[in-house]
C-alpha atoms as a PDB file:
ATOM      1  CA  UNK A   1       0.000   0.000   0.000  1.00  0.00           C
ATOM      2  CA  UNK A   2       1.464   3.168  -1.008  1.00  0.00           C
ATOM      3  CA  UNK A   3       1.940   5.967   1.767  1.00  0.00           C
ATOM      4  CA  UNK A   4      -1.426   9.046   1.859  1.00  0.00           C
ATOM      5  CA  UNK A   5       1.008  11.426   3.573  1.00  0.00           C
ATOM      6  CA  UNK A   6       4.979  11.248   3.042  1.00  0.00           C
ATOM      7  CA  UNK A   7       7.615  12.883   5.490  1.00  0.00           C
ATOM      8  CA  UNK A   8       9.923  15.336   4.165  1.00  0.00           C
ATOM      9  CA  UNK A   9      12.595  12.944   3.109  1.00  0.00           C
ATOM     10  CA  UNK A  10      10.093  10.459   1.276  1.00  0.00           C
ATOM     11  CA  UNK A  11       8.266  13.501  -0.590  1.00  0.00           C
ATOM     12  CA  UNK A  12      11.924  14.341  -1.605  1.00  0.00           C
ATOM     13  CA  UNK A  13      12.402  10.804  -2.782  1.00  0.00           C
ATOM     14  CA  UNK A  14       8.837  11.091  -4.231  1.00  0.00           C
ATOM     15  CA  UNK A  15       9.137  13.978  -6.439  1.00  0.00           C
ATOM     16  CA  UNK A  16       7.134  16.558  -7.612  1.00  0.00           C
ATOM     17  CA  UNK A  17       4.342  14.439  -9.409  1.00  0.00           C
ATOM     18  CA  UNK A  18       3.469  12.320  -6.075  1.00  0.00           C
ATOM     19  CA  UNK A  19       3.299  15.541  -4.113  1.00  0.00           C
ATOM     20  CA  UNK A  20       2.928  18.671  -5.634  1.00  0.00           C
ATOM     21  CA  UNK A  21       4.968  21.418  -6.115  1.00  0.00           C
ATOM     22  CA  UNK A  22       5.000  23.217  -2.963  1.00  0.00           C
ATOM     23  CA  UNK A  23       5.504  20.179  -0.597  1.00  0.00           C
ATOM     24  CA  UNK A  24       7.962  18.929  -2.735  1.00  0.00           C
ATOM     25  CA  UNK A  25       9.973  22.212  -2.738  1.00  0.00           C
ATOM     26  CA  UNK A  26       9.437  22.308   1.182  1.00  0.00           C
ATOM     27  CA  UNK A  27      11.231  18.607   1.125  1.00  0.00           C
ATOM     28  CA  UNK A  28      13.878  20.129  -1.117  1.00  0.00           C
ATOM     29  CA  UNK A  29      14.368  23.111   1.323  1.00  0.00           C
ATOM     30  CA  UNK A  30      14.376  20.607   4.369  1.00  0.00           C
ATOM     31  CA  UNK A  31      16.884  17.927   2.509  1.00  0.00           C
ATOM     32  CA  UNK A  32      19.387  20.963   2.032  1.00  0.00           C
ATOM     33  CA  UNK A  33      19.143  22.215   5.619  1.00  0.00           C
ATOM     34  CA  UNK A  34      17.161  25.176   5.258  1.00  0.00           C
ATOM     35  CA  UNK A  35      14.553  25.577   8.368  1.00  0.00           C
ATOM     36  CA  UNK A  36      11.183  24.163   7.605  1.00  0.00           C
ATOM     37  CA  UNK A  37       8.759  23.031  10.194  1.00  0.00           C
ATOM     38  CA  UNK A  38       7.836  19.264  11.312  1.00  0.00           C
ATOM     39  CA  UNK A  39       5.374  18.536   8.843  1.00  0.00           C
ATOM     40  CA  UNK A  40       4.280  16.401   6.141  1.00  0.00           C
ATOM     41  CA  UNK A  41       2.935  16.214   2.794  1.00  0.00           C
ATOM     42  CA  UNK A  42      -0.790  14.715   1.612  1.00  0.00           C
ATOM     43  CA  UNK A  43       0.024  12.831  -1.792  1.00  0.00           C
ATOM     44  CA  UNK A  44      -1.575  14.737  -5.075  1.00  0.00           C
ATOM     45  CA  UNK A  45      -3.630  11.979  -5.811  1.00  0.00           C
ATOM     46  CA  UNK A  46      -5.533  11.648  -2.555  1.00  0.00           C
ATOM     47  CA  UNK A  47      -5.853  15.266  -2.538  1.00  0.00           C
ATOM     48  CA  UNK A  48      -7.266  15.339  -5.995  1.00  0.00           C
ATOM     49  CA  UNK A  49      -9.802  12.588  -4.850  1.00  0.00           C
ATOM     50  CA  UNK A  50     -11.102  14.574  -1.982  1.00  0.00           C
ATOM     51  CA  UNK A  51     -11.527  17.724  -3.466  1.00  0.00           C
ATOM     52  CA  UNK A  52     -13.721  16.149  -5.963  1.00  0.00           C
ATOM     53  CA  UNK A  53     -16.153  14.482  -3.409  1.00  0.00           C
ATOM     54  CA  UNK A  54     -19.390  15.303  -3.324  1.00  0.00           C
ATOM     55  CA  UNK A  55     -19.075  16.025   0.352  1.00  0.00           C
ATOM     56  CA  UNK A  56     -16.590  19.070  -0.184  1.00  0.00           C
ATOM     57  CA  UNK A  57     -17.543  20.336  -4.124  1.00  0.00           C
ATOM     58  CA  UNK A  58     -20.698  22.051  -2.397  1.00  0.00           C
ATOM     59  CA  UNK A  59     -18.260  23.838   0.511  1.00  0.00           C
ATOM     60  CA  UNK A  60     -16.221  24.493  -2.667  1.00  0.00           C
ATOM     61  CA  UNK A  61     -18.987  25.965  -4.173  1.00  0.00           C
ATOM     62  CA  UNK A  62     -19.691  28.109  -1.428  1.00  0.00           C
ATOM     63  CA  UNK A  63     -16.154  29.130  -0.744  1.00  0.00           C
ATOM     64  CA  UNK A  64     -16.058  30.313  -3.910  1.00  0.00           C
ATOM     65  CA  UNK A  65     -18.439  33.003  -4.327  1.00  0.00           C
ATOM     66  CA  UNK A  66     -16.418  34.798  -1.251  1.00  0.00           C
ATOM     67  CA  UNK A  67     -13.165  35.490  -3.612  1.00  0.00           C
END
């Protein structure tokens, strides 16, 4: 089973198609010893999943209209 949300050093290892650009840029920051905080990274795909479900596209909706 493939890892939902990668560590800096596996988003590294990853790449920027598994986890986006910005958390794979954080993991490049954080491999070269610049300060980034304890975190994590949710993998694209899962976050492409859940923004697309039903539950969420009406909040989307909503959240929307305020921009």
């Amino acid at each position: 089973m493939t890892a939902l949300i990668l560590n800096w050093r596996q988003a590294y290892e990853a790449g920027v198609l598994t986890c986006g650009g910005k958390g794979y840029h954080l993991a490049k920051l954080h491999r070269y010893g610049f300060p980034v905080p304890d975190g994590g990274v949710v993998v694209a795909d899962i976050y492409r999943q859940l923004i697309h479900a039903p539950a969420l596209a009406g909040s989307l909706e909503t959240i929307s209209t305020w921009c």
